[in-house]
N, C-alpha and C. Protein backbone atom coordinates (compact mmCIF):
# COMPACT_ATOMS: atom_id res chain seq x y z
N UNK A 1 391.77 -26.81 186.21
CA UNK A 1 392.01 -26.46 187.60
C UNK A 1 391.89 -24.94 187.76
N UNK A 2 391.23 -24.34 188.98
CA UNK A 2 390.83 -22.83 189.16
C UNK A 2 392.14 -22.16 189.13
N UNK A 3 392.61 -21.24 189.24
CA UNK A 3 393.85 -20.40 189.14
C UNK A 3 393.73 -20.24 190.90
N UNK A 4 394.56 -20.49 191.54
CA UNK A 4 395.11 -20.76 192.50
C UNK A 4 395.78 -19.06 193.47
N UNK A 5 394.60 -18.37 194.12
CA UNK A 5 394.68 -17.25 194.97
C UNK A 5 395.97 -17.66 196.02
N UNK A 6 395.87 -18.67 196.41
CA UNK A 6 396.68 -18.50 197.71
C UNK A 6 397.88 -18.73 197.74
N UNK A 7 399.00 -18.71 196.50
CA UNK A 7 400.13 -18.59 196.29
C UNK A 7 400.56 -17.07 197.02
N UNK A 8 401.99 -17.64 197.20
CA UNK A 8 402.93 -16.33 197.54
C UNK A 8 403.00 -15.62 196.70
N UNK A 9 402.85 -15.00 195.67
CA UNK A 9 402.49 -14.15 194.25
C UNK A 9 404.10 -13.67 194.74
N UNK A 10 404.19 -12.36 196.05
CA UNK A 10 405.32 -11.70 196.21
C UNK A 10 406.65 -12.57 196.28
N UNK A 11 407.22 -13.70 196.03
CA UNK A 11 407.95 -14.35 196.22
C UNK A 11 408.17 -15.84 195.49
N UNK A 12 407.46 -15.58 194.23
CA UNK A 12 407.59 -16.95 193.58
C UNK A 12 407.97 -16.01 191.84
N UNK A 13 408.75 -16.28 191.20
CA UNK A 13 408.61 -16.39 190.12
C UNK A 13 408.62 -17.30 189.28
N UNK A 14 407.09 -17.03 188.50
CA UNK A 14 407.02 -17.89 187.44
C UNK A 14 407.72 -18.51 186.28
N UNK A 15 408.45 -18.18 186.00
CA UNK A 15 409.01 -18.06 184.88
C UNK A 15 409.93 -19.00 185.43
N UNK A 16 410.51 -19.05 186.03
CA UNK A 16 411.18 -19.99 186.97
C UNK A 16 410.15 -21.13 187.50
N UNK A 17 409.40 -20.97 187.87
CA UNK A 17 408.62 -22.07 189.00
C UNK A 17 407.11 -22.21 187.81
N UNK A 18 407.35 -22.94 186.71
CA UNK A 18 405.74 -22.54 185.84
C UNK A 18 404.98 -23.34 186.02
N UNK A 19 405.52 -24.49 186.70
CA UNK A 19 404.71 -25.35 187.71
C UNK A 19 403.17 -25.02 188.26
N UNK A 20 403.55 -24.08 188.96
CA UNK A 20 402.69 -23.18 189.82
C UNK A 20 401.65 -22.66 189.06
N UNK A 21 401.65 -22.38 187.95
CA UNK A 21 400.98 -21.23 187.14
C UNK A 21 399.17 -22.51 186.49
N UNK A 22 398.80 -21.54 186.70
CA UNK A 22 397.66 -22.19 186.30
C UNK A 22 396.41 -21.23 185.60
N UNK A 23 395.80 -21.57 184.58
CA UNK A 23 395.56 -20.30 183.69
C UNK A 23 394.54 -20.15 184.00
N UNK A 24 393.33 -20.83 184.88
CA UNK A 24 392.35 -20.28 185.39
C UNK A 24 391.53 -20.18 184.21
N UNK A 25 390.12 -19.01 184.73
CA UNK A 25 389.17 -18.30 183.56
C UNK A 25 389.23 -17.19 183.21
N UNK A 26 389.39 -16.69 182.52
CA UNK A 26 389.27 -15.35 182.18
C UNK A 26 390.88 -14.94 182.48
N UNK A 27 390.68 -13.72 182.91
CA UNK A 27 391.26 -12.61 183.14
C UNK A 27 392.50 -13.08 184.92
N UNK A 28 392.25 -13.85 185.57
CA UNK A 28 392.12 -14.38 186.74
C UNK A 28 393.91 -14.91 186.89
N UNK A 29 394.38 -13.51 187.67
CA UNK A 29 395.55 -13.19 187.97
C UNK A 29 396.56 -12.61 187.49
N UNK A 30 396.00 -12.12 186.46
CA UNK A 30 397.00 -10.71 185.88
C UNK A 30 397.23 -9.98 186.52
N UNK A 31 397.11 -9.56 187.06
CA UNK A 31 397.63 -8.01 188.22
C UNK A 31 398.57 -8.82 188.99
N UNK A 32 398.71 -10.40 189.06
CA UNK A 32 399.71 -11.47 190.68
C UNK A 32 401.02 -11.96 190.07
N UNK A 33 401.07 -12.29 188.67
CA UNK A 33 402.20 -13.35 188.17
C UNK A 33 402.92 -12.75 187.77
N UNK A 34 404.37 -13.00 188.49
CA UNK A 34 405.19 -12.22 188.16
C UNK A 34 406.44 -12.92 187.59
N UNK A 35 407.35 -12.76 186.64
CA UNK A 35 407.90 -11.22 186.26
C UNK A 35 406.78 -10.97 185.29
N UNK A 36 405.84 -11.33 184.71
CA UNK A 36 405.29 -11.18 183.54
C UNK A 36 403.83 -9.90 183.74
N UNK A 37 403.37 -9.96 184.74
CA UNK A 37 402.91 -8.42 185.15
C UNK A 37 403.67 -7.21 185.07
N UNK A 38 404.82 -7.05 185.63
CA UNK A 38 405.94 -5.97 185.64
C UNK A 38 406.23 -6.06 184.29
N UNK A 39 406.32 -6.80 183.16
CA UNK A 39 406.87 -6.63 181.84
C UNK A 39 406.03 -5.98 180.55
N UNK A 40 404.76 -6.85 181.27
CA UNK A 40 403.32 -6.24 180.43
C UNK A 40 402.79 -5.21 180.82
N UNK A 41 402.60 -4.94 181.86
CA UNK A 41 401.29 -3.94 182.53
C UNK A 41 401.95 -2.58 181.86
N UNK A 42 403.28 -1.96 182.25
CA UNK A 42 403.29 -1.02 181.21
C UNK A 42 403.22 -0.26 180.01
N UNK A 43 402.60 -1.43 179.03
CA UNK A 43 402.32 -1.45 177.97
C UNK A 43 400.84 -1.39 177.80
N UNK A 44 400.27 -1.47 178.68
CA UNK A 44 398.86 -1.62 178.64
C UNK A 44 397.93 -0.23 178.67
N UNK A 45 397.71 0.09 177.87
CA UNK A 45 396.81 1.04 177.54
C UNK A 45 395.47 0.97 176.89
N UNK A 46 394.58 1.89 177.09
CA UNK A 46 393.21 2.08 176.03
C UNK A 46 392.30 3.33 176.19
N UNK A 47 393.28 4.49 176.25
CA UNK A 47 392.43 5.72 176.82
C UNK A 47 391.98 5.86 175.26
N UNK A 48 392.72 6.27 174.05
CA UNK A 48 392.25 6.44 172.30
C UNK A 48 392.54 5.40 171.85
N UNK A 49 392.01 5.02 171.18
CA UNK A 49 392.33 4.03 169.52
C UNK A 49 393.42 3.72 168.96
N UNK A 50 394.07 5.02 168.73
CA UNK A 50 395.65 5.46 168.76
C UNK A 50 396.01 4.23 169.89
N UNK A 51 395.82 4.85 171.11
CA UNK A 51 397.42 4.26 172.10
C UNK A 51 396.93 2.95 172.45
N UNK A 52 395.43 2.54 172.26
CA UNK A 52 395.03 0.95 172.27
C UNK A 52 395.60 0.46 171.57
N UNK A 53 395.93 0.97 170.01
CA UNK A 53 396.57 -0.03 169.23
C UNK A 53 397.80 -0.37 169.29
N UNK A 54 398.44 0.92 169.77
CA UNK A 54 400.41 0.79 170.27
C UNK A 54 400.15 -0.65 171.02
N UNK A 55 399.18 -0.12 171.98
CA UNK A 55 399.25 -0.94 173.60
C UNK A 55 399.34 -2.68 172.84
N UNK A 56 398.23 -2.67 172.14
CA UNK A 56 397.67 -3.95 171.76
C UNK A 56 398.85 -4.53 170.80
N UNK A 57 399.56 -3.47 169.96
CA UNK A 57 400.72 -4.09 169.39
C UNK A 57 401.95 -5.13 170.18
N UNK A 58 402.35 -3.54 171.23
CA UNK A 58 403.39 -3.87 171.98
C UNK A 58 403.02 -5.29 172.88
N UNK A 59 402.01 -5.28 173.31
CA UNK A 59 401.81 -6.79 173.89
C UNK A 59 401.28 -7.95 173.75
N UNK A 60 401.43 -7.96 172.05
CA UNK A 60 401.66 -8.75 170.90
C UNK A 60 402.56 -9.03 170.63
N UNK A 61 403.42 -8.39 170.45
CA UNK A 61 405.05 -8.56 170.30
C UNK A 61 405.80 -9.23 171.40
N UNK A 62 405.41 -8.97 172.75
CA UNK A 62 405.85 -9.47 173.67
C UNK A 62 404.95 -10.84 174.10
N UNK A 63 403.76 -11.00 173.16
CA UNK A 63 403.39 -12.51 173.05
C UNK A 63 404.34 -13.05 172.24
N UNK A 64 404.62 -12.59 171.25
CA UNK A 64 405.28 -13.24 170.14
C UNK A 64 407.05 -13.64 170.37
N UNK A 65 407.32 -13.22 171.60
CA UNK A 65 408.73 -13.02 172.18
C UNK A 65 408.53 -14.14 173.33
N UNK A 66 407.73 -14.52 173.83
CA UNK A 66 407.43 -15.78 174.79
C UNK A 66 407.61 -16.74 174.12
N UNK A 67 406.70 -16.87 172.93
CA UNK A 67 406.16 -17.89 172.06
C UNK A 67 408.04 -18.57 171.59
N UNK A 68 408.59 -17.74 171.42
CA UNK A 68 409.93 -17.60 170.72
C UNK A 68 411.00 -18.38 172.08
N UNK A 69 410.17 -17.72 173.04
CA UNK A 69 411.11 -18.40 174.48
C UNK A 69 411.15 -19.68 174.53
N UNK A 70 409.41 -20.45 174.63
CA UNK A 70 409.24 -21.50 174.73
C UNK A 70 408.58 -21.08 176.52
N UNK A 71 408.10 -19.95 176.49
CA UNK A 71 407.53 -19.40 177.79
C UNK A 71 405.65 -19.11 177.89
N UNK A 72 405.50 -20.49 177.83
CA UNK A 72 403.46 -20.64 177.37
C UNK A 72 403.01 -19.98 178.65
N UNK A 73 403.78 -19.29 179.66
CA UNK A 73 402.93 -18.67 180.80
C UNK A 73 403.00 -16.83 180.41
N UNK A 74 404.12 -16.97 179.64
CA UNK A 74 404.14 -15.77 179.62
C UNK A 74 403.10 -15.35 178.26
N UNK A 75 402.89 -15.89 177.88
CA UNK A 75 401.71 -15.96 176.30
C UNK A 75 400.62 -15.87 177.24
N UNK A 76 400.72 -16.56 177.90
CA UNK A 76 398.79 -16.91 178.26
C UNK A 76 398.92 -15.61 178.91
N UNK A 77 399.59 -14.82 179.80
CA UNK A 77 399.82 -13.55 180.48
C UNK A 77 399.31 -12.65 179.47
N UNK A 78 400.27 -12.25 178.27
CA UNK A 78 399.84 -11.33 177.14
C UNK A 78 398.70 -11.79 177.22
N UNK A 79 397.69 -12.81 176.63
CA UNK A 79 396.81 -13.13 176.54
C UNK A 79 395.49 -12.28 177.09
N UNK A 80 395.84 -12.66 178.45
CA UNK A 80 394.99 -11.97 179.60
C UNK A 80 395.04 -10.54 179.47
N UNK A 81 396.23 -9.87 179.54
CA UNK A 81 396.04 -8.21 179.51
C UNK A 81 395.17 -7.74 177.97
N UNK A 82 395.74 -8.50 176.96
CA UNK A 82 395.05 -8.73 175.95
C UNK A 82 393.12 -8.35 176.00
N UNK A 83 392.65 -9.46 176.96
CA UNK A 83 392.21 -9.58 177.15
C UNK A 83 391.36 -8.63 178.24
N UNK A 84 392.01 -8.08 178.88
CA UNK A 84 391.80 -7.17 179.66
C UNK A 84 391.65 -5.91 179.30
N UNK A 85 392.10 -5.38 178.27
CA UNK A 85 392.35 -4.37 177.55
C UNK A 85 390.84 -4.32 176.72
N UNK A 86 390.41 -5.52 176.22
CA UNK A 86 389.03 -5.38 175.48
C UNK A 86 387.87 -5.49 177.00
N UNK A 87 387.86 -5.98 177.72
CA UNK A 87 387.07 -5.80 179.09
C UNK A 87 386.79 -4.32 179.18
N UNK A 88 387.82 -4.13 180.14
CA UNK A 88 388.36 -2.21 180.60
C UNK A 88 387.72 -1.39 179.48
N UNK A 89 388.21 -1.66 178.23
CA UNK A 89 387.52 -0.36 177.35
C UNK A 89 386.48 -0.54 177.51
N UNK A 90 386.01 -1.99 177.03
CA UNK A 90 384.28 -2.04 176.77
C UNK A 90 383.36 -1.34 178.37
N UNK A 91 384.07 -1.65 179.25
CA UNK A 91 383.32 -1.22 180.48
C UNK A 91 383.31 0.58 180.19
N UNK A 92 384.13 0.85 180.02
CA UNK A 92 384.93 2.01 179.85
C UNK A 92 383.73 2.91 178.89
N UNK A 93 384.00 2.45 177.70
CA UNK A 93 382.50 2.66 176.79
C UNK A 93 381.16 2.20 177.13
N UNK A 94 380.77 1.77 178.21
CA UNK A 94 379.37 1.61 178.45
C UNK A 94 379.00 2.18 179.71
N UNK A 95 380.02 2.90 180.84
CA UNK A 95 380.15 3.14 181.83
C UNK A 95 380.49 4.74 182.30
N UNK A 96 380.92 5.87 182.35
CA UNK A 96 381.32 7.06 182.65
C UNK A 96 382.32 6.48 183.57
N UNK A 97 383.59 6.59 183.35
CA UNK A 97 384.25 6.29 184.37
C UNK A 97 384.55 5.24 184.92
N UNK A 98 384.10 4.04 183.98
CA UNK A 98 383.99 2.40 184.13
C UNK A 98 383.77 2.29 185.51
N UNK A 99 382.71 2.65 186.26
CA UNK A 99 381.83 1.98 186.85
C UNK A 99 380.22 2.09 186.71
N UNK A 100 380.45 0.24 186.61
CA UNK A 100 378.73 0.07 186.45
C UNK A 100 378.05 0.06 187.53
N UNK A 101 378.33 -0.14 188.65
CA UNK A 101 377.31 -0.24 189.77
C UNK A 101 377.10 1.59 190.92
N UNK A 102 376.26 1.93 191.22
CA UNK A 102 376.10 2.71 192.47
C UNK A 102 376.66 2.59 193.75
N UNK A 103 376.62 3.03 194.18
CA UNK A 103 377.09 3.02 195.99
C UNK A 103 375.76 1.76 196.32
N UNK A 104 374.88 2.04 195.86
CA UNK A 104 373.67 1.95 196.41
C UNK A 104 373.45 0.14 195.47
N UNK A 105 374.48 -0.56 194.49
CA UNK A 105 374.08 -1.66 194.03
C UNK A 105 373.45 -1.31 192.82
N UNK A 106 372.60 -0.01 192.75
CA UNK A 106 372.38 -0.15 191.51
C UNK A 106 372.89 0.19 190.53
N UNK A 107 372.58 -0.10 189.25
CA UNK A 107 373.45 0.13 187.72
C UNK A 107 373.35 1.34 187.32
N UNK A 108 374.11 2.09 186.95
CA UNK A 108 374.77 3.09 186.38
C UNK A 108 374.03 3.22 184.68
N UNK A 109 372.91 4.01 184.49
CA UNK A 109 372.75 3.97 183.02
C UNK A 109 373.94 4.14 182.22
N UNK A 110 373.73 3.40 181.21
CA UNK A 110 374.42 3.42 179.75
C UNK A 110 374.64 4.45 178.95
N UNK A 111 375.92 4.80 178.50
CA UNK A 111 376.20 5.98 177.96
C UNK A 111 377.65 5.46 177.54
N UNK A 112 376.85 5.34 175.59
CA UNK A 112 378.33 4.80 175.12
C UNK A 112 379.36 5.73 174.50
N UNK A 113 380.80 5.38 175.02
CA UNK A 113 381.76 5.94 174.37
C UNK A 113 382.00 5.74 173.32
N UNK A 114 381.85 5.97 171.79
CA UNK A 114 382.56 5.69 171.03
C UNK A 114 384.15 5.60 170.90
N UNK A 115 384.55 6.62 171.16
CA UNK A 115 386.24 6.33 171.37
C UNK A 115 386.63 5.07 172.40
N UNK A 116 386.17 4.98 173.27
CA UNK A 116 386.63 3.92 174.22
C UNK A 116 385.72 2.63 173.60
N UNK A 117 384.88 2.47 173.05
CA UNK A 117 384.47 1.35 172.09
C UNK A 117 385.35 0.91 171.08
N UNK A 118 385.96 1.96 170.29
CA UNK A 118 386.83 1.26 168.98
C UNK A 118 387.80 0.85 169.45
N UNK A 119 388.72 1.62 171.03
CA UNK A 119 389.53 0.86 171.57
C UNK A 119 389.43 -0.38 172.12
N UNK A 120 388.24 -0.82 172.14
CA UNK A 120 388.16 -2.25 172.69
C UNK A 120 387.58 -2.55 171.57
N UNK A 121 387.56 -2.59 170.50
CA UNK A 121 387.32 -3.16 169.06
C UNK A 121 388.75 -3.90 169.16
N UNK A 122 389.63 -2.70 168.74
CA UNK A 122 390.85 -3.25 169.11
C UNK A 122 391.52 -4.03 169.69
N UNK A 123 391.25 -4.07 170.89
CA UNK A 123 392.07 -5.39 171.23
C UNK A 123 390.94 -6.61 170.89
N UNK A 124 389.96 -6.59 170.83
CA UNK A 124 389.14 -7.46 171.05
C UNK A 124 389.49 -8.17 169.17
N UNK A 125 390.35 -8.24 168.46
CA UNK A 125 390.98 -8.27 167.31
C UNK A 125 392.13 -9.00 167.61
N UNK A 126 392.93 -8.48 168.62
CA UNK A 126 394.13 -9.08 169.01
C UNK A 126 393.66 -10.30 169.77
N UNK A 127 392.39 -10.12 170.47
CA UNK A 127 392.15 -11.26 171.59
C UNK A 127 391.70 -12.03 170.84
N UNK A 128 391.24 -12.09 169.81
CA UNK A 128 390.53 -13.40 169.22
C UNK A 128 391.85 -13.72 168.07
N UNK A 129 392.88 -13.26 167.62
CA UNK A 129 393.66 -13.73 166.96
C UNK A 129 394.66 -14.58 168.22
N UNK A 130 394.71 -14.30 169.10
CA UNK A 130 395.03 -15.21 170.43
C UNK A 130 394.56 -16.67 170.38
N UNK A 131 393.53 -15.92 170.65
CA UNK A 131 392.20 -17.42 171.07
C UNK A 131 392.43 -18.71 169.95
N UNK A 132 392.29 -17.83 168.50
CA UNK A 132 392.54 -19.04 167.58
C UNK A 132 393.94 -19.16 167.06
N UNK A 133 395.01 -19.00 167.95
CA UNK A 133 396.05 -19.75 167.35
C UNK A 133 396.58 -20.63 167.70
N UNK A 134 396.52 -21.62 166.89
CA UNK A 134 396.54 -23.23 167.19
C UNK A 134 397.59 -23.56 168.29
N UNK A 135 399.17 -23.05 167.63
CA UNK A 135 400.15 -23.41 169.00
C UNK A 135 399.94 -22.87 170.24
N UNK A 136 399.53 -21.34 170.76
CA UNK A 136 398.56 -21.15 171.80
C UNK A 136 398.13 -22.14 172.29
N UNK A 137 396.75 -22.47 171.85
CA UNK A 137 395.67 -23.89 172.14
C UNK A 137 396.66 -24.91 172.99
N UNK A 138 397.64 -25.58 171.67
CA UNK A 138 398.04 -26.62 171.84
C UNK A 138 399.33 -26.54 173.25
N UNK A 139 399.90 -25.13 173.29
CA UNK A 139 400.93 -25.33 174.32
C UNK A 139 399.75 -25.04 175.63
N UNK A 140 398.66 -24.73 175.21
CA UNK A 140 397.66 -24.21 176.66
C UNK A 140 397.28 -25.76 177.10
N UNK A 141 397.09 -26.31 176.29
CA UNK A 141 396.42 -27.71 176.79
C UNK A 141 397.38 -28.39 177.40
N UNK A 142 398.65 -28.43 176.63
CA UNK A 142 399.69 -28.89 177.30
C UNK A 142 400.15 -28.99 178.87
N UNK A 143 400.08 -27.64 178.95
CA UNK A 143 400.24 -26.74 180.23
C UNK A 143 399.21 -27.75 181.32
N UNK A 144 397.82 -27.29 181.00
CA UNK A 144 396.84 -27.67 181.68
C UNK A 144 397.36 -29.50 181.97
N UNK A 145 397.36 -30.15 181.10
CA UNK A 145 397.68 -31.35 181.19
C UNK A 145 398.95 -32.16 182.03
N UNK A 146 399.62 -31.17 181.91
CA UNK A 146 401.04 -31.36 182.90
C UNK A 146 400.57 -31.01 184.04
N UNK A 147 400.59 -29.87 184.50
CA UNK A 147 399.82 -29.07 185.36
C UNK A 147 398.68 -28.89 186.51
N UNK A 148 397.95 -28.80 185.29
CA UNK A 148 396.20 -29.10 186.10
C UNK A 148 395.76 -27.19 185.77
């Protein structure tokens, strides 16, 4: 089932209501679900390598503190910033200023960062140790299956 835009985002918490929550594709509502935006997003970094990896730690740990809850929305959340964190850099490193497009529609030549590349090495390490961990999977399917 698509991740669901037209919720009250300002007035529902998940964590409470996980009903509601639906994990969508990608990246698709991290910046809306709350409390678990307000808990993560400050942790989220990837300007150096250095503070990608804090970043990528710290919201690892706070996957690993859901997982411990019995809170599979708040995992799939880490997940996403996770996830977001290897996006952002990589744009970040292929982009001046992570944007690819012009005023004008067109693309922005390529000009790679190395520093903002190894930072999305980085998470992109954390994101696939995500992806393949089995109870992940299995409480995601779950979810979906109850859910939709």
């Amino acid at each position: 089932m698509p991740f669901d835009y037209e919720l009250d985002f300002e007035n529902i918490n998940f964590r409470e209501q996980p009903e509601l929550y639906r994990v969508g594709r990608g990246e698709q509502g991290v910046l809306l679900v709350e409390p678990y935006k307000s808990e993560i997003l400050p942790h989220w970094r990837f300007k150096t390598p250095e503070i990608a990896k804090q970043s990528a730690e710290e919201i690892m740990a706070l996957f690993e503190q859901y997982r411990a809850n019995d809170d599979f929305v708040g995992m799939d959340m880490a997940r996403k910033f996770i996830q977001m964190g290897y996006t952002r850099a990589r744009r970040y490193a292929n982009y001046k200023g992570g944007r690819k497009y012009k005023e004008d529609g067109a693309i922005h030549e390529r000009h790679i960062d190395e520093e903002k590349a190894e930072s999305a090495r980085i998470f992109k390490t954390y994101w696939d140790r995500v992806r393949a961990d089995e109870d992940y999977i299995t409480r995601k399917k779950a979810h979906q299956k109850k859910y939709g």
